[in-house]
N, C-alpha and C. Protein backbone atom coordinates (compact mmCIF):
# COMPACT_ATOMS: atom_id res chain seq x y z
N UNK A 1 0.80 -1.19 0.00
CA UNK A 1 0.00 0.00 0.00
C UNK A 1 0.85 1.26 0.00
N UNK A 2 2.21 1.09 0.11
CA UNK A 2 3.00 2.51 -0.34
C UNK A 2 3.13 3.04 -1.58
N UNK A 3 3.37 4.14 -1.72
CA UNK A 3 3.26 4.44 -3.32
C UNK A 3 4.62 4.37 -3.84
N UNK A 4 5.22 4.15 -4.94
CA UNK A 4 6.31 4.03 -5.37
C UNK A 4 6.21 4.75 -6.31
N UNK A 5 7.50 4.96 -6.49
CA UNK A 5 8.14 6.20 -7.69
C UNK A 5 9.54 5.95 -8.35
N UNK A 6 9.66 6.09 -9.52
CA UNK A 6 10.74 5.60 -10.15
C UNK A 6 12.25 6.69 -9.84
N UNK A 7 13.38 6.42 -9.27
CA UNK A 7 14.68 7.16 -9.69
C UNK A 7 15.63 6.67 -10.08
N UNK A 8 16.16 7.23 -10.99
CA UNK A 8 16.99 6.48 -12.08
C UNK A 8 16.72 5.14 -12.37
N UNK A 9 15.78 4.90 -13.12
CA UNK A 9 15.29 3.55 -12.99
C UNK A 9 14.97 2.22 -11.73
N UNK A 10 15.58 3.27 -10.64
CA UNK A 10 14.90 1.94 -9.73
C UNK A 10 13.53 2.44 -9.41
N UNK A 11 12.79 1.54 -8.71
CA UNK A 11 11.76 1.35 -7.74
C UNK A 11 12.08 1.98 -6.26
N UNK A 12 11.41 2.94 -5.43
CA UNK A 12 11.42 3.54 -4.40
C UNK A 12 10.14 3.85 -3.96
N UNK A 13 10.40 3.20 -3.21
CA UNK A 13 9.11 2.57 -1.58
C UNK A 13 8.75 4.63 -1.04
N UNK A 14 7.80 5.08 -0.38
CA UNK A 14 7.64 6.02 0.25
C UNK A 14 8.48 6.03 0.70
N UNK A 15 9.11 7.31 1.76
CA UNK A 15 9.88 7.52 2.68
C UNK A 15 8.76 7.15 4.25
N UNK A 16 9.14 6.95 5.34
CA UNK A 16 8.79 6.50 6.18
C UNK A 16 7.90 7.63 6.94
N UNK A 17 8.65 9.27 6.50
CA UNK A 17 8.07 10.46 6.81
C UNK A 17 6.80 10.73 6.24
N UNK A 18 6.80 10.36 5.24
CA UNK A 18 5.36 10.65 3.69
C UNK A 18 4.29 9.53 4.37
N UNK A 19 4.95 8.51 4.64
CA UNK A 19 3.62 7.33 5.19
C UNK A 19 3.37 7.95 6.68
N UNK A 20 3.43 8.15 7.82
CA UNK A 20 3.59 8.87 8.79
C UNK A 20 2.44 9.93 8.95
N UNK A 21 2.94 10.80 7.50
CA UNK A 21 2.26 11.82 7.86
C UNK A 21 0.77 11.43 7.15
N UNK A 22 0.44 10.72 6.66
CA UNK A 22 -0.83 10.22 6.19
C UNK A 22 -1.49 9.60 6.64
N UNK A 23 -0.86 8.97 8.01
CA UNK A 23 -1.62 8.35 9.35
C UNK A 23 -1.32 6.91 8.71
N UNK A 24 -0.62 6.17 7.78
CA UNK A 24 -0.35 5.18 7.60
C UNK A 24 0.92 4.61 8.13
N UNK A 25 0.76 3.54 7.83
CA UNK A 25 2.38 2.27 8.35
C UNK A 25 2.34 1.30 6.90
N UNK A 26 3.51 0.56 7.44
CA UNK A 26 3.74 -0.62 6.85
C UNK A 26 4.04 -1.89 7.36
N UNK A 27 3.74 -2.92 7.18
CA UNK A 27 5.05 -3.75 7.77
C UNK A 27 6.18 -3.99 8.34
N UNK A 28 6.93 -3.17 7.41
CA UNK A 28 8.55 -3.05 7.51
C UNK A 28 8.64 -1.93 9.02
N UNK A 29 7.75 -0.71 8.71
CA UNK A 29 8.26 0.26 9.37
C UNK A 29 7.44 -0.34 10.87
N UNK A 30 6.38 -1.30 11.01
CA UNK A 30 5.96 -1.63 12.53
C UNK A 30 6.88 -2.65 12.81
N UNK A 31 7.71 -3.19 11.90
CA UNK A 31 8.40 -4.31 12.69
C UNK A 31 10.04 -3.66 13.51
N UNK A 32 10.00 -2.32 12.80
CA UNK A 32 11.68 -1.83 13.24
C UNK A 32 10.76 -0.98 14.46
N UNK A 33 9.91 -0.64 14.56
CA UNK A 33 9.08 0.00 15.53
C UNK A 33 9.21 -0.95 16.79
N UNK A 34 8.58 -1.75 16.46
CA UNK A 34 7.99 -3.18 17.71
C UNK A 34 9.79 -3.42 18.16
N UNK A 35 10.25 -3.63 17.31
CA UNK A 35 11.97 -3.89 17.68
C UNK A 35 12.33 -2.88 18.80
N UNK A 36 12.42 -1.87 18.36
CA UNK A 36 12.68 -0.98 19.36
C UNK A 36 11.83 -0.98 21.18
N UNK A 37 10.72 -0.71 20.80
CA UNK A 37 9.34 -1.37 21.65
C UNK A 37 10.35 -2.19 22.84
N UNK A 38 9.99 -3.59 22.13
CA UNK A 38 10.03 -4.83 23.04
C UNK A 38 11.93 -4.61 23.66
N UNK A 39 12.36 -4.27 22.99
CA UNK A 39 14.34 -3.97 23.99
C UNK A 39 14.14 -2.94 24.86
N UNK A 40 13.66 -2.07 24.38
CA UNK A 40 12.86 -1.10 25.95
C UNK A 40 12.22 -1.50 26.69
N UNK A 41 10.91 -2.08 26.79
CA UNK A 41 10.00 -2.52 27.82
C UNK A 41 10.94 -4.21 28.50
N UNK A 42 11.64 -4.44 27.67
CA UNK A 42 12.14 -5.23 28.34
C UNK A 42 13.40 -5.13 29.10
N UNK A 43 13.86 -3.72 28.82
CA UNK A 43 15.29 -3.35 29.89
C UNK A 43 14.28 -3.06 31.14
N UNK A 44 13.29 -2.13 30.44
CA UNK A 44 12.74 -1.19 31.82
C UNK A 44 12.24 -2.61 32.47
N UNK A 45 11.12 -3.28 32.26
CA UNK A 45 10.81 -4.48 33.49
C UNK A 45 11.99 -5.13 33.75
N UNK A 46 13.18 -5.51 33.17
CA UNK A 46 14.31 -6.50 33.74
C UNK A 46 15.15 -5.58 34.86
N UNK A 47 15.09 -4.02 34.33
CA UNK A 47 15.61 -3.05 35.33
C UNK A 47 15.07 -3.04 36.87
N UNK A 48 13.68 -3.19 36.31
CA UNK A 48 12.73 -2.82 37.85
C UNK A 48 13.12 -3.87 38.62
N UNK A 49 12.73 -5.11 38.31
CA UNK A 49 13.37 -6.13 38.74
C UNK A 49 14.57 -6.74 39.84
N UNK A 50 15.42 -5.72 38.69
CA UNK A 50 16.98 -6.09 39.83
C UNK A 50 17.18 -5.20 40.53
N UNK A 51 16.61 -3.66 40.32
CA UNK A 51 16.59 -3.09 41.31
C UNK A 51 16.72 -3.41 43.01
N UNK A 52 16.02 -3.90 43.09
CA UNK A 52 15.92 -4.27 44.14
C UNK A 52 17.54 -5.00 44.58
N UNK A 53 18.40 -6.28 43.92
CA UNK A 53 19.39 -6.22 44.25
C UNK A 53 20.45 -5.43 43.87
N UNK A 54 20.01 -4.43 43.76
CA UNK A 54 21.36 -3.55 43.43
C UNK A 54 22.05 -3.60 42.07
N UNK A 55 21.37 -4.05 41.23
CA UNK A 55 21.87 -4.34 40.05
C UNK A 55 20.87 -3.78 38.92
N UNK A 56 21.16 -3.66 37.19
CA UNK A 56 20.87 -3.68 36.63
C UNK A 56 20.99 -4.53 34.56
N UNK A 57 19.92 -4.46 33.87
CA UNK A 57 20.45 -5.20 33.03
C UNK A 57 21.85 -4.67 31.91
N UNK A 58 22.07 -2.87 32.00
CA UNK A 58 23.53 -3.06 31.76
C UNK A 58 24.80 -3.94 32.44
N UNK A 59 24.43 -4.09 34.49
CA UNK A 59 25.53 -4.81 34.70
C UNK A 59 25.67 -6.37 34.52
N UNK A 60 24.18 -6.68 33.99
CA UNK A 60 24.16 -8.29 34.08
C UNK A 60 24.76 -8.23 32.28
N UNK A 61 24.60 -7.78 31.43
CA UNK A 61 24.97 -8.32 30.08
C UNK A 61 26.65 -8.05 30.17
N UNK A 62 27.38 -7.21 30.75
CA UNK A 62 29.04 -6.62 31.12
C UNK A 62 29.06 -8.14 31.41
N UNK A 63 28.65 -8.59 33.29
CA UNK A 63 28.99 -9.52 33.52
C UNK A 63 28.40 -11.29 32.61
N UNK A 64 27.66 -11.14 32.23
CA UNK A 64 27.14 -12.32 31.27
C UNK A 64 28.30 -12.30 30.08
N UNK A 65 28.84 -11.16 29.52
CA UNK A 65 29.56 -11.05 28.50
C UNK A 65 30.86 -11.79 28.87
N UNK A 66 31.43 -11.77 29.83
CA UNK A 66 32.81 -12.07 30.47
C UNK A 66 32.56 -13.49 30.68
N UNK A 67 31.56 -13.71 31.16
CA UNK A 67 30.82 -15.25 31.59
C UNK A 67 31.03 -16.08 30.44
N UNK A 68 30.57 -15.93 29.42
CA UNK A 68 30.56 -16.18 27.86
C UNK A 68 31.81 -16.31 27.25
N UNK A 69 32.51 -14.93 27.59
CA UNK A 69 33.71 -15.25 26.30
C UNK A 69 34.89 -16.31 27.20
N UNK A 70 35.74 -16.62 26.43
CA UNK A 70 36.96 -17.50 26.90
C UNK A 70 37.89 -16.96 28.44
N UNK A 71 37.95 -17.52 29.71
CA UNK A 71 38.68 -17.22 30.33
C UNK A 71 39.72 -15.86 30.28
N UNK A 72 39.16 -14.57 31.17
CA UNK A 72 40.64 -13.81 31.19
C UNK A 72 40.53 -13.45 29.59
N UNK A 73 39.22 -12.86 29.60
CA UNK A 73 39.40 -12.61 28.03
C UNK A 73 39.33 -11.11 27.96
N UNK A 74 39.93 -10.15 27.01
CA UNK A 74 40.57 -8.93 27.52
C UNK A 74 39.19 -7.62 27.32
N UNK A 75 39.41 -6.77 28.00
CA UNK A 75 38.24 -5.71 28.18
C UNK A 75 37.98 -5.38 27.06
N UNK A 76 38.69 -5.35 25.62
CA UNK A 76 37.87 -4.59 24.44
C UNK A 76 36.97 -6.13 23.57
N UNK A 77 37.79 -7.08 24.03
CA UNK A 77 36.43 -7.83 23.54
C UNK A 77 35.09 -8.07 23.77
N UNK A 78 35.06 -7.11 25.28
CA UNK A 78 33.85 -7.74 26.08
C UNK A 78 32.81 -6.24 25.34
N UNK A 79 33.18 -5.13 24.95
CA UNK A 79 33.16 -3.91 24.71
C UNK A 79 32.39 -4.42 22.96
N UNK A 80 33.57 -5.12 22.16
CA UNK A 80 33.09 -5.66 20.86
C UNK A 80 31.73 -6.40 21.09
N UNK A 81 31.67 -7.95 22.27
CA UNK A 81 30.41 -8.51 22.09
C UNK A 81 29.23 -7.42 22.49
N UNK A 82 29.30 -6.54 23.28
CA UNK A 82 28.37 -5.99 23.85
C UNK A 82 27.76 -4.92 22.79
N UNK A 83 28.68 -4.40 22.14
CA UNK A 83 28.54 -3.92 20.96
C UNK A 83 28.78 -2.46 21.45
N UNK A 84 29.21 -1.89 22.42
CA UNK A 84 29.51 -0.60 23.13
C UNK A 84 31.31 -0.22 23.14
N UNK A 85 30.86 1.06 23.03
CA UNK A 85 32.45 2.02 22.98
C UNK A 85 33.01 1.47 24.25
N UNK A 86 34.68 2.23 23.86
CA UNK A 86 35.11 1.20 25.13
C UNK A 86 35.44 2.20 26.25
N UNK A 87 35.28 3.66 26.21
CA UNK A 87 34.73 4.06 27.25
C UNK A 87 33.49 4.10 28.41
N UNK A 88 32.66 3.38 27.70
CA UNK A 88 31.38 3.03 28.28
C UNK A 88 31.76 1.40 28.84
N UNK A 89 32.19 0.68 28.15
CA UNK A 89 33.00 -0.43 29.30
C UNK A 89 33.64 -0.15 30.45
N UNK A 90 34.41 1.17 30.49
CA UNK A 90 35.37 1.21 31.23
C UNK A 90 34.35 1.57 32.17
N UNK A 91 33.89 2.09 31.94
CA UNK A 91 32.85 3.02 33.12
C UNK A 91 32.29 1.84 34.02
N UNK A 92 31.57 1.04 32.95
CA UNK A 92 30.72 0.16 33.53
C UNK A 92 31.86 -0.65 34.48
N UNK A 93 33.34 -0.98 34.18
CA UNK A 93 34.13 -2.27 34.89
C UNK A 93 34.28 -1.33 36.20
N UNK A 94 34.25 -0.47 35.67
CA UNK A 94 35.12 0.58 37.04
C UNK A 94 33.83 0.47 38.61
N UNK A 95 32.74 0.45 38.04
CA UNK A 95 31.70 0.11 38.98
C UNK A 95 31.39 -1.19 39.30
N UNK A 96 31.48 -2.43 38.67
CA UNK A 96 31.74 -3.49 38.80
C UNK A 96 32.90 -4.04 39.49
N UNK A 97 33.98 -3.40 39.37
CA UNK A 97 35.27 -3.74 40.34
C UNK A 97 35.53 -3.61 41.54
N UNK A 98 34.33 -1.95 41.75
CA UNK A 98 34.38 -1.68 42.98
C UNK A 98 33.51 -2.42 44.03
N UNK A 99 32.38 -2.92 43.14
CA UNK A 99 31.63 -3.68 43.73
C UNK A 99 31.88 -5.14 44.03
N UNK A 100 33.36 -5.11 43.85
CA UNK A 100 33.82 -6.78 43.73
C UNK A 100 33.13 -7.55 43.12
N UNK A 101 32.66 -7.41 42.08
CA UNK A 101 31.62 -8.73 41.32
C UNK A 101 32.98 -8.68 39.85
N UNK A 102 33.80 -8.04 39.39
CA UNK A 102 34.45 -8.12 38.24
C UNK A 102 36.36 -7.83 38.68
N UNK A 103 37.08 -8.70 38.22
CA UNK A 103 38.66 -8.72 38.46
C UNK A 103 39.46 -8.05 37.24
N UNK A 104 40.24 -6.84 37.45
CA UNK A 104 40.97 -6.68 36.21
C UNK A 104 42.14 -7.16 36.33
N UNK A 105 42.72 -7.80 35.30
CA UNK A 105 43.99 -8.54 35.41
C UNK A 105 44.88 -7.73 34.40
N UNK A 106 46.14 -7.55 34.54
CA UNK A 106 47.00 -6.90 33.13
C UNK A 106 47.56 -8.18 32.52
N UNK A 107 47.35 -8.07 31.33
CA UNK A 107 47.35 -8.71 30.37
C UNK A 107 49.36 -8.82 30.67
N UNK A 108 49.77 -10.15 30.81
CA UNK A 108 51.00 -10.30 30.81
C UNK A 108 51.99 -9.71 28.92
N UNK A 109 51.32 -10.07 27.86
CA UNK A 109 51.57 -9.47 27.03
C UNK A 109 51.61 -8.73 26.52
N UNK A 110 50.32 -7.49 26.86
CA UNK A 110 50.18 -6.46 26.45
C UNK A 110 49.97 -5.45 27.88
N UNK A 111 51.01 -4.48 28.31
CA UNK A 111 50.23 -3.76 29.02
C UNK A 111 49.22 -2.75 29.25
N UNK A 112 48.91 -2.57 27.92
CA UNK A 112 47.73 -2.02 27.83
C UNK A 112 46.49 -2.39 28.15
N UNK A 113 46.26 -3.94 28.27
CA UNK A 113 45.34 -4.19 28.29
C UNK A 113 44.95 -4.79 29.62
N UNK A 114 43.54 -5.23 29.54
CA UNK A 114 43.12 -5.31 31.05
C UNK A 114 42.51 -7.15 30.60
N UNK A 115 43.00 -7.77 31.03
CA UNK A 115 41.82 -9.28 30.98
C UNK A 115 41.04 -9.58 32.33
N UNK A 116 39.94 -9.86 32.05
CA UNK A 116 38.76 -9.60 33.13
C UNK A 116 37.79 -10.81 33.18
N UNK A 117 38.03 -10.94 34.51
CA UNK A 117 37.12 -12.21 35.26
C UNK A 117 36.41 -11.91 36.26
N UNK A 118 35.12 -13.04 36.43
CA UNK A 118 34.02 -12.64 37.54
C UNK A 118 34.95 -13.24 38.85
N UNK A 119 34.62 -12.39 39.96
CA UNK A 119 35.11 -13.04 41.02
C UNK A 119 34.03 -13.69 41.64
N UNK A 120 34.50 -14.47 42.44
CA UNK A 120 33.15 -15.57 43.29
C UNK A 120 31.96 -14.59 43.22
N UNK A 121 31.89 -13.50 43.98
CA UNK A 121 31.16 -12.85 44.59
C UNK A 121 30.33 -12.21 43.10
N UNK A 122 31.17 -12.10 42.13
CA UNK A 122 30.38 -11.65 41.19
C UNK A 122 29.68 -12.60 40.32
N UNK A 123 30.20 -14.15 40.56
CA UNK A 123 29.24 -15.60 39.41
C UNK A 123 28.30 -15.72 40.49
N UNK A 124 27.91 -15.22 41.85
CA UNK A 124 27.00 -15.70 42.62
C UNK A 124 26.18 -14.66 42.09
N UNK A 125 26.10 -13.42 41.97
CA UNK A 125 25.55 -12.41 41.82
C UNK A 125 24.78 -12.47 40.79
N UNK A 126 25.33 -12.98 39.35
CA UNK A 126 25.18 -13.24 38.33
C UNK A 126 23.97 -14.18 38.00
N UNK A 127 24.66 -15.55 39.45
CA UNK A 127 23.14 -16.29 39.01
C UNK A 127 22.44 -15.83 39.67
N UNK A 128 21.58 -15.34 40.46
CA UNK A 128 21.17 -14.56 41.22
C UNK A 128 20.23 -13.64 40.23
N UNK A 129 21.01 -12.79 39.16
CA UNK A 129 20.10 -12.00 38.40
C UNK A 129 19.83 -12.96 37.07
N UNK A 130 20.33 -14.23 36.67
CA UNK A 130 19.84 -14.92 35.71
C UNK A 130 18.89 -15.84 36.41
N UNK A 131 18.41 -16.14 37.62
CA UNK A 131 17.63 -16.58 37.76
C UNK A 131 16.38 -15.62 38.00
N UNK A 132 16.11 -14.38 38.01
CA UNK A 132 15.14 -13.04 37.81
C UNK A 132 14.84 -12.69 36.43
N UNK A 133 15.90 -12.96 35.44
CA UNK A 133 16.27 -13.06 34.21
C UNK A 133 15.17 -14.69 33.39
N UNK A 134 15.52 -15.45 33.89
CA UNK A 134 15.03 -16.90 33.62
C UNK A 134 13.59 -16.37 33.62
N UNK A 135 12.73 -16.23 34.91
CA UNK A 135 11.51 -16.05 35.61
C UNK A 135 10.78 -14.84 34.28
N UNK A 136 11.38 -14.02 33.85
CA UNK A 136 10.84 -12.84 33.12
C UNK A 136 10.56 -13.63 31.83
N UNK A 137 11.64 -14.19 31.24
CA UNK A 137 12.00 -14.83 29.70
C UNK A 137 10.72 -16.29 29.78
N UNK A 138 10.70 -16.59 30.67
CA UNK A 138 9.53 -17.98 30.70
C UNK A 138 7.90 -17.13 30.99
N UNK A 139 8.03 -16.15 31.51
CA UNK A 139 6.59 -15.43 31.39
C UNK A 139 6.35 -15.09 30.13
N UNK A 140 7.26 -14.38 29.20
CA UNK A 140 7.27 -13.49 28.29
C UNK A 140 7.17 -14.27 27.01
N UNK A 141 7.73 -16.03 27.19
CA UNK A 141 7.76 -16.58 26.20
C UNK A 141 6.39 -17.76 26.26
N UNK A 142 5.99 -17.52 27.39
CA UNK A 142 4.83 -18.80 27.60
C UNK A 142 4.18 -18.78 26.23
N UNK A 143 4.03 -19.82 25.95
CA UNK A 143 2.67 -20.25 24.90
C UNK A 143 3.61 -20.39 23.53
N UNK A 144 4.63 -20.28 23.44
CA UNK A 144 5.06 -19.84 21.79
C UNK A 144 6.20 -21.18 21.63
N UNK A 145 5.67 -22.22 20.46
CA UNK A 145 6.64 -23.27 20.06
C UNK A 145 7.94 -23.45 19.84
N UNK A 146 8.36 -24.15 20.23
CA UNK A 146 9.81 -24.37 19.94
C UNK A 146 10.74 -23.74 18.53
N UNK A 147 9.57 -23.94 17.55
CA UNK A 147 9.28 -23.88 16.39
C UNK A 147 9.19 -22.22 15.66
N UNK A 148 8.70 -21.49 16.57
CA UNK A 148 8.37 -20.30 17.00
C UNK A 148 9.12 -19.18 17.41
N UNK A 149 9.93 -20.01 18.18
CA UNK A 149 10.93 -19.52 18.80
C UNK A 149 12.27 -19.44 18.21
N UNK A 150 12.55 -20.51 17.39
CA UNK A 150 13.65 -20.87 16.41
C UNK A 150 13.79 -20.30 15.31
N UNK A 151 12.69 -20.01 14.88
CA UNK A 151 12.19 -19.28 13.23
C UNK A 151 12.58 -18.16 14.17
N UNK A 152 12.12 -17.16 15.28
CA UNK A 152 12.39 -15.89 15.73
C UNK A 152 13.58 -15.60 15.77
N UNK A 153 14.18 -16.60 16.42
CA UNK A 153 15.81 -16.38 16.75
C UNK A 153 16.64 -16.35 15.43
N UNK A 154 16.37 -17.20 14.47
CA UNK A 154 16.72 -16.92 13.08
C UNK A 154 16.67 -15.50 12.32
N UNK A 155 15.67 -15.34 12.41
CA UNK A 155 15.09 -13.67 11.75
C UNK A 155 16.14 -12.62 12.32
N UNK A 156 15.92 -12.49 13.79
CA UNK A 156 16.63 -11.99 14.64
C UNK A 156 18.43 -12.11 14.32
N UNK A 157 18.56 -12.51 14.24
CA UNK A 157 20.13 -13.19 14.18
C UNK A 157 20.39 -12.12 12.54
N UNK A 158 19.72 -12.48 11.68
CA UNK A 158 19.95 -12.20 10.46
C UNK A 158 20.07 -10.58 10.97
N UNK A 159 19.06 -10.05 11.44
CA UNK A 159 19.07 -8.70 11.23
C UNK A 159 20.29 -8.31 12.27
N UNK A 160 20.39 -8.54 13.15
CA UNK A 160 21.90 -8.42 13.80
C UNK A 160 22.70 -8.26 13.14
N UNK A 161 23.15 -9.88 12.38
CA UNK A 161 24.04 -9.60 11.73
C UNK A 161 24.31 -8.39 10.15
N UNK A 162 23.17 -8.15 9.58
CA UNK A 162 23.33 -7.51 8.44
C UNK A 162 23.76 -5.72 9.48
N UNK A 163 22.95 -5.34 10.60
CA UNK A 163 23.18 -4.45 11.17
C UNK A 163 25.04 -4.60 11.38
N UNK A 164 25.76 -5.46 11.58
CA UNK A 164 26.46 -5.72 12.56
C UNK A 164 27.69 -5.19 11.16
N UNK A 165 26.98 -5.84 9.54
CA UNK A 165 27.76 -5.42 8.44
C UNK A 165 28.20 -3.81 8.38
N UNK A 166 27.30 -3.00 8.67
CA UNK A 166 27.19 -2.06 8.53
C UNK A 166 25.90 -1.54 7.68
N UNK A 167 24.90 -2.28 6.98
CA UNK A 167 23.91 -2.12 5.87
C UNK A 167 24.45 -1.81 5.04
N UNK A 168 25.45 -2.18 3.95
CA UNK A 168 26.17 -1.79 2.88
C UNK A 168 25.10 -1.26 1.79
N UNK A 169 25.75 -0.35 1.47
CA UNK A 169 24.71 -0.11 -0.10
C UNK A 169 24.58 -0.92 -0.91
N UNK A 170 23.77 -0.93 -1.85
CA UNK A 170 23.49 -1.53 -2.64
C UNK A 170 21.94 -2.53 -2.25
N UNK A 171 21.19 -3.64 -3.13
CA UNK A 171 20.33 -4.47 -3.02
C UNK A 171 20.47 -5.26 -3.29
């Protein structure tokens, strides 16, 4: 139902502004909508949540990230999976360290670098908010097939990754 218009011989969809202002949508544009949506409502309830222990879901994905990658694995990788600058890591370890839940180690090869592990106090912590974590994800997913879930995670994955390309030009 968008109108299209020819430039330089291609095909071009409305702009997202032109449908908008006509009180219309599309597909495309409710699904990058709903995307946005559901990673918000789901920081804010996973936030409210840990509140209570003193935590939040920026410090559980820092520490889940470290959990994940290989032993003593160094601060800009944890920065790469998370997909955040690595001043905003630093910030985040620097509050995590103090809180004894995260260890910085200097990298015997490089001194620049920092390799970083949970300390006891921080894998207890951890399960602790993945089991608040668990409790949300089994409410949120009740009723929806295996099947359902797999096809989602697929879709999902794809658009990550093409995001993750950069969206190169071209079609």
């Amino acid at each position: 139902m968008t109108s299209r218009t020819t430039v330089k011989g291609r095909r071009k969809t409305a702009g997202s502004f032109e449908i908008y202002r006509q009180g219309r949508t599309t597909p495309e544009i409710r699904l990058t909508i709903f995307l946005v949506l559901i990673a918000r409502r789901w920081r804010s309830l996973l936030d409210e949540r840990l509140r209570g222990m003193d935590q939040s879901s920026a410090r559980m994905e820092a520490m889940a990230a470290i959990l994940a990658l290989p032993p003593l694995s160094a601060q800009v990788d944890i920065a790469k999976r998370l997909r955040i600058e690595g001043p905003t890591i630093t910030r985040m370890l620097d509050a995590l360290e103090k809180d004894n839940l995260v260890s910085r180690l200097p990298d015997p090869n490089d001194r620049r670098t920092n390799l970083l592990e949970l300390t006891p106090h921080g894998s207890e912590t951890l399960r602790e908010i993945f089991s608040v974590t668990d409790d949300l994800r089994a409410r949120l997913l009740k009723g929806f097939s295996e099947e359902q879930i797999g096809l989602l995670n697929e879709l999902l994955e794809e658009l990550l990754t093409r995001l993750d390309a950069g969206l190169p030009e071209g079609e």
